[in-house]
Protein backbone atom coordinates (compact mmCIF):
# COMPACT_ATOMS: atom_id res chain seq x y z
CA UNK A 1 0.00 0.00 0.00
CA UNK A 2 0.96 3.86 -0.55
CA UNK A 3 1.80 5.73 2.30
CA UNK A 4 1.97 10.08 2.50
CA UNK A 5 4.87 11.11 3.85
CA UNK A 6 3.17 11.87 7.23
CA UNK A 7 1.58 8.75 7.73
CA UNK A 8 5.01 6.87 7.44
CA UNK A 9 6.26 9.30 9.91
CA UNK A 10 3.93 8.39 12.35
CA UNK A 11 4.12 4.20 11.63
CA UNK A 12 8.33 4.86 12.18
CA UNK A 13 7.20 6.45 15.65
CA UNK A 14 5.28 3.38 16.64
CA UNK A 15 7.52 1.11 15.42
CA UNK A 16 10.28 2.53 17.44
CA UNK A 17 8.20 3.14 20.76
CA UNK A 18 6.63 -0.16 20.35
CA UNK A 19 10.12 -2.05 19.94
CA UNK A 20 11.15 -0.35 23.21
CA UNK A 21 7.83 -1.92 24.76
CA UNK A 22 8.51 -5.31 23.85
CA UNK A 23 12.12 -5.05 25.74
CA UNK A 24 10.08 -3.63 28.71
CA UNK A 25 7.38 -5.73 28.33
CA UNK A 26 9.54 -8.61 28.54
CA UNK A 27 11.25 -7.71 31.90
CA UNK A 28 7.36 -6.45 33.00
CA UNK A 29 8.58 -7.74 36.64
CA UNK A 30 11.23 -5.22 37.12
CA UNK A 31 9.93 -2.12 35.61
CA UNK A 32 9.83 0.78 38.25
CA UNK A 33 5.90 1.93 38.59
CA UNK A 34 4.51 4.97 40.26
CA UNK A 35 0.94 5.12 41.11
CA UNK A 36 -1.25 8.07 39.51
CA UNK A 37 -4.33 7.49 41.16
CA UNK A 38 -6.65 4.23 42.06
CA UNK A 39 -6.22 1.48 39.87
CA UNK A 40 -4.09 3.80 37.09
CA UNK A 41 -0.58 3.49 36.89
CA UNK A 42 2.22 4.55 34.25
CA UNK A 43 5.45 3.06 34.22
CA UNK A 44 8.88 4.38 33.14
CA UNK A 45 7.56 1.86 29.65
CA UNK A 46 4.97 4.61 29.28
CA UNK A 47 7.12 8.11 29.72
CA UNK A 48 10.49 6.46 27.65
CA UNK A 49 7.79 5.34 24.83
CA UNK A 50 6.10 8.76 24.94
CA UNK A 51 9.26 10.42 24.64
CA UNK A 52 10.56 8.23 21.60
CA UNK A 53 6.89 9.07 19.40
CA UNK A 54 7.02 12.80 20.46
CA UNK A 55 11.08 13.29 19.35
CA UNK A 56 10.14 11.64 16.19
CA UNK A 57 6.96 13.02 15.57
CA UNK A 58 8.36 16.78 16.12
CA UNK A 59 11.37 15.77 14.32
CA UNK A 60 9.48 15.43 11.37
CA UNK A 61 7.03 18.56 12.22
CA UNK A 62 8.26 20.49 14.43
CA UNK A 63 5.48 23.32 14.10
CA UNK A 64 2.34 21.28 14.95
CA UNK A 65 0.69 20.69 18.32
CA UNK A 66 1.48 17.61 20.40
CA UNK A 67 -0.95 16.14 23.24
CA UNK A 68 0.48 13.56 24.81
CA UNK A 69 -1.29 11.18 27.59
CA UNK A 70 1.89 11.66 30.07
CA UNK A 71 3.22 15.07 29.23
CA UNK A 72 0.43 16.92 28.31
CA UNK A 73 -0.33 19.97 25.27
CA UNK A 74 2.61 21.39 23.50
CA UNK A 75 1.56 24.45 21.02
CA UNK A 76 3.34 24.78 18.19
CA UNK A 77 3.16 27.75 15.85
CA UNK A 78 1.26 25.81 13.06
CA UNK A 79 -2.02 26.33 14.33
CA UNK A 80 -3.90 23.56 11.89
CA UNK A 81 -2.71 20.31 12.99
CA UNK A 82 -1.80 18.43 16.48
CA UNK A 83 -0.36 15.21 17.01
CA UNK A 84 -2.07 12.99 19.40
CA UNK A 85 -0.71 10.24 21.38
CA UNK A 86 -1.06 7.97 23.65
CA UNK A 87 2.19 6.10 23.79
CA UNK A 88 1.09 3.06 25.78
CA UNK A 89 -2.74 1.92 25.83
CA UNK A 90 -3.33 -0.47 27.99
CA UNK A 91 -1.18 0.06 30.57
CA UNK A 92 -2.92 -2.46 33.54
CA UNK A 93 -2.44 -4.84 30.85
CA UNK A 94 1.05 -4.54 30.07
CA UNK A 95 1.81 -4.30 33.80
CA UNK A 96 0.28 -7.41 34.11
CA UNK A 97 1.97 -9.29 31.42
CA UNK A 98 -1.34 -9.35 29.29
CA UNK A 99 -0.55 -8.76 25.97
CA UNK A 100 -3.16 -6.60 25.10
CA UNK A 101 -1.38 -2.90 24.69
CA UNK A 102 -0.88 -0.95 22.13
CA UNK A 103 1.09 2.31 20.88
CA UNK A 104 -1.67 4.96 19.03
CA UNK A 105 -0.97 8.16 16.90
CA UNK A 106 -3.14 10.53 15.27
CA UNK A 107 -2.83 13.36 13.45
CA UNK A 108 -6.07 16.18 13.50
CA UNK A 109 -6.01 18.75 10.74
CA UNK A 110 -8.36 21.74 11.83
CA UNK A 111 -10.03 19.59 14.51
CA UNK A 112 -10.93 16.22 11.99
CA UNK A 113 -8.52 13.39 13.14
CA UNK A 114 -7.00 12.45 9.65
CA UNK A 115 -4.57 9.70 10.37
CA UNK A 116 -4.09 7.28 12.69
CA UNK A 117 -1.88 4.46 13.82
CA UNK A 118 -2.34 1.81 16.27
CA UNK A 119 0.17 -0.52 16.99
CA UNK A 120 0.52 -3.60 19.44
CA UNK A 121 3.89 -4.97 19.60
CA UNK A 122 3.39 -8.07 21.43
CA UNK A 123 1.06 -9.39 18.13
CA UNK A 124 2.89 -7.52 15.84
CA UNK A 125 -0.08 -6.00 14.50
CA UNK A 126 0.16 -2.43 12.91
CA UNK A 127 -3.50 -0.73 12.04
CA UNK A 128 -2.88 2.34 9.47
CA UNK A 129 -6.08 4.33 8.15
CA UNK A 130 -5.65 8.19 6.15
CA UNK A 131 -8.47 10.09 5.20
CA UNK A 132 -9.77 8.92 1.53
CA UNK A 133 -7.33 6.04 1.44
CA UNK A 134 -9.17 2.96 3.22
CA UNK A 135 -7.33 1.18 6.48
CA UNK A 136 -5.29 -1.52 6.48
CA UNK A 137 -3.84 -3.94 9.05
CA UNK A 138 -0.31 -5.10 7.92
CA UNK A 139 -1.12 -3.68 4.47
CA UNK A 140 -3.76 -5.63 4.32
CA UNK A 141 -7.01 -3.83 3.74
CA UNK A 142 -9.94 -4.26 6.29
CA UNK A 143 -13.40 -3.47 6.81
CA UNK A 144 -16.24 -3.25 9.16
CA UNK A 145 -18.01 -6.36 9.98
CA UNK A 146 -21.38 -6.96 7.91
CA UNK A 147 -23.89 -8.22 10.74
CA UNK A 148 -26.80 -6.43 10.49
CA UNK A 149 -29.11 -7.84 13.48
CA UNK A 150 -27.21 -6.85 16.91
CA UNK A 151 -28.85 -10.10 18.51
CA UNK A 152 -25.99 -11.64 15.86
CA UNK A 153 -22.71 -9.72 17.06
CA UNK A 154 -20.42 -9.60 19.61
CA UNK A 155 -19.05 -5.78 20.89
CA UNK A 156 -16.97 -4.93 23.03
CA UNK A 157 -16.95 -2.33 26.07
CA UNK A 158 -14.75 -0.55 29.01
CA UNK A 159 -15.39 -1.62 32.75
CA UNK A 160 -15.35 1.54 34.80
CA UNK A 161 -13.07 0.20 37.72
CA UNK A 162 -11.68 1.42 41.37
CA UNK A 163 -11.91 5.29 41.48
CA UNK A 164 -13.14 5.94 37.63
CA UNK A 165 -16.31 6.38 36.34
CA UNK A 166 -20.41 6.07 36.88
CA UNK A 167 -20.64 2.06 38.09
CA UNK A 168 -24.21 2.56 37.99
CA UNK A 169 -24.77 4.29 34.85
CA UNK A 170 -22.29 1.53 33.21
CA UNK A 171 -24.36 -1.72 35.25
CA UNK A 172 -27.68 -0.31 33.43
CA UNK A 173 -26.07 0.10 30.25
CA UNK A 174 -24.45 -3.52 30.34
CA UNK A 175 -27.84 -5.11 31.35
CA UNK A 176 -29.55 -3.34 28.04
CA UNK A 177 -26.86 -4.55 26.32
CA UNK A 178 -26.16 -8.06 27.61
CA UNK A 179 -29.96 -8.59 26.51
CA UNK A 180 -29.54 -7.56 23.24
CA UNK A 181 -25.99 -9.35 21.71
CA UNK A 182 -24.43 -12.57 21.17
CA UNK A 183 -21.21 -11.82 23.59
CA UNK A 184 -19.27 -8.73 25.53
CA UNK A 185 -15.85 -8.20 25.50
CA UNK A 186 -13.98 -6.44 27.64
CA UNK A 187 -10.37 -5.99 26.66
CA UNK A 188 -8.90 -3.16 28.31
CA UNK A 189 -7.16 -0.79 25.98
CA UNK A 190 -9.94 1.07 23.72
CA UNK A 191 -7.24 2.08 20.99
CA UNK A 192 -7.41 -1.98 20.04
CA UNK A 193 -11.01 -2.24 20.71
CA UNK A 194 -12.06 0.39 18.18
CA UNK A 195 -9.07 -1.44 15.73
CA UNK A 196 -10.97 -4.83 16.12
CA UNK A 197 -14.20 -3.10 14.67
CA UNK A 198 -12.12 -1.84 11.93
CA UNK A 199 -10.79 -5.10 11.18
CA UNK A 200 -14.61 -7.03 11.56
CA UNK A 201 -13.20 -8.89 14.59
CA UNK A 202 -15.87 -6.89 16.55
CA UNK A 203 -18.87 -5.85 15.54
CA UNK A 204 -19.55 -2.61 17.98
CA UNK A 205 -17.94 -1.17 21.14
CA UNK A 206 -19.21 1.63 23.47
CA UNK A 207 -16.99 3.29 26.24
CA UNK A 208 -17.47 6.75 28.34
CA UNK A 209 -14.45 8.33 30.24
CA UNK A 210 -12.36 8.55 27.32
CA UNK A 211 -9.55 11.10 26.52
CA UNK A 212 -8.78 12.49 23.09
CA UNK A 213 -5.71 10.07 22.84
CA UNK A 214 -7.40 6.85 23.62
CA UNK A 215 -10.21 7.27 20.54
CA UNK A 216 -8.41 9.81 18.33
CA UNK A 217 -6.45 7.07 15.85
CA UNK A 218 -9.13 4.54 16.18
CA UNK A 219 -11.93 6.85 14.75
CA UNK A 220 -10.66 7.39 11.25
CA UNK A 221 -9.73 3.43 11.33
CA UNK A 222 -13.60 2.81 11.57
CA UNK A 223 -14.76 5.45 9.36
CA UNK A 224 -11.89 4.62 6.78
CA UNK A 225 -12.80 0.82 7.37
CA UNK A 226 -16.55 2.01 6.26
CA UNK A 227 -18.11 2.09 9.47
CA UNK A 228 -19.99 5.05 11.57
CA UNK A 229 -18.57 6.56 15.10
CA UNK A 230 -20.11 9.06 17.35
CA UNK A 231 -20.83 10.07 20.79
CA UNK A 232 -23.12 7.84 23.59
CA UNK A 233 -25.59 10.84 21.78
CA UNK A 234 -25.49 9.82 18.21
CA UNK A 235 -23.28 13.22 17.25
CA UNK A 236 -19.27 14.25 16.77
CA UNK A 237 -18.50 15.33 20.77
CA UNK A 238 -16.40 12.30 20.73
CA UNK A 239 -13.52 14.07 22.78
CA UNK A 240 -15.29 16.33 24.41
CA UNK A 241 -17.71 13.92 26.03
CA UNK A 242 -15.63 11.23 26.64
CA UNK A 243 -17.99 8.97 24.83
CA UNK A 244 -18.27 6.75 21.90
CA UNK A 245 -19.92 4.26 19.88
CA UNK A 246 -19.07 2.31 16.67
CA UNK A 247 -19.75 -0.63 14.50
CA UNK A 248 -21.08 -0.27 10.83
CA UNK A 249 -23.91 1.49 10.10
CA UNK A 250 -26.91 -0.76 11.57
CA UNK A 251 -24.91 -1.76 14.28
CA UNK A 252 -23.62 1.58 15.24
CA UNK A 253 -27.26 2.87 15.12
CA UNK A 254 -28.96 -0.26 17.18
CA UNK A 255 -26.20 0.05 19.73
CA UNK A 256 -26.64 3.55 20.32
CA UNK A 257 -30.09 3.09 21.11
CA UNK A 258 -29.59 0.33 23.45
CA UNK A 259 -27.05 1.84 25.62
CA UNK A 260 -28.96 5.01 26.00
CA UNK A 261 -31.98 3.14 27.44
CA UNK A 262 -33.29 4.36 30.56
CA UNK A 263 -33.28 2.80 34.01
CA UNK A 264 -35.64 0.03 33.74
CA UNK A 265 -38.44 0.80 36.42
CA UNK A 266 -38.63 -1.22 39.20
């Protein structure tokens, strides 16, 4: 496949920051971890990987923004486009030895997300996806799943845990939802989850308490992979609410409406 000069810019950062995560990930035991708050921790994996996407990254464009999960906003004097990043998704996992993590760029051009990369190092599995150009996993091109009845698909979720999120709200939503599919997933690093719907592995996923760099590469993957994204709402506040939903188009729209269901009356 034909890649823009960006786009190989940002699959040469992942590449790098995800070789440096299979040496950590391999000595998992002995990595040095600090604790950030309940149940969320980032280890010296997470700031060194961070550090080798961002010195590439601004390397290559040194005028654009760069949000980064660990370090934060960095203006540059473009003003169009930012780099986001979250260098290490799935960190719980990868502290665990659970080999579901992943490294995830995007680019945004005047607020639209127009590239992305997601890469997992322990499978070896790079997800690429540009604007216009289709996404591809390996350079092989994917699409959405083609279920059309949600009583036919598995879909995935996140599991608000110690300290995070609305355990109620989320309890409601998974008994709509658990009455409605053929399986839930729960994999713990929603860069890969949205990736899987890209691919057809999954055939929906829903999550709140999202930042910007855990959804921003895996939303052009879905749309590029011909499937629909949006907020728990059905519209485009994906990083301002925190929220999203996606699958293809009669997924997307069936699992919307389930997971916004009220609370069943007693």
């Amino acid at each position: 496949m034909a890649r823009s000069a960006l786009l190989n810019v940002m699959v040469q950062a992942a590449l790098k920051a995800g070789k440096s995560l299979s040496r950590d990930f391999g000595e998992v035991q002995n990595l040095q971890v600090s604790v950030k708050g309940p149940g969320d921790f980032v280890s010296q994996a997470d700031l060194k990987a961070e550090k080798i996407v961002h010195d590439e990254l601004m390397k290559a464009r040194p005028t654009y923004d760069f949000l980064g999960e660990e370090t934060g906003e960095e203006k540059g004097s473009d003003g169009a486009h930012r780099w986001i990043v979250d260098p290490l998704d799935g960190t719980t996992n990868f502290l665990h030895g659970i080999p579901q993590f992943a490294v995830s760029i995007a680019l945004e051009r005047n607020g639209e997300v127009v590239a992305g990369v997601i890469f997992n190092p322990a499978t070896d599995e790079l997800y690429t996806a540009e604007r216009g150009s289709g996404a591809f996993l390996n350079d092989r091109r994917i699409r959405v799943a083609a279920r059309r009845q949600i009583t036919d698909c598995v879909v995935s979720c996140g599991v608000p845990h110690l300290g995070r999120g609305d355990h109620g709200k989320f309890l409601v939503e998974l008994r709509h939802v658990m009455g409605e599919v053929a399986g839930v997933r729960r994999f713990g690093a929603a860069s890969l989850d949205l990736a899987y719907v890209a691919a057809g592995r999954l055939d929906g996923y829903w999550e709140t308490g999202l930042s910007p760099w855990d959804m921003a590469a895996g939303l052009v993957l879905i749309r590029e992979a011909g499937g629909f994204v949006s907020d728990m709402k059905g519209g485009q506040d994906m990083f301002d609410s925190g929220s999203v939903v996606g699958g293809n188009e009669y997924i997307h729209r069936a699992l919307t409406e389930v997971v916004n269901r009220p609370v069943p009356g007693r």
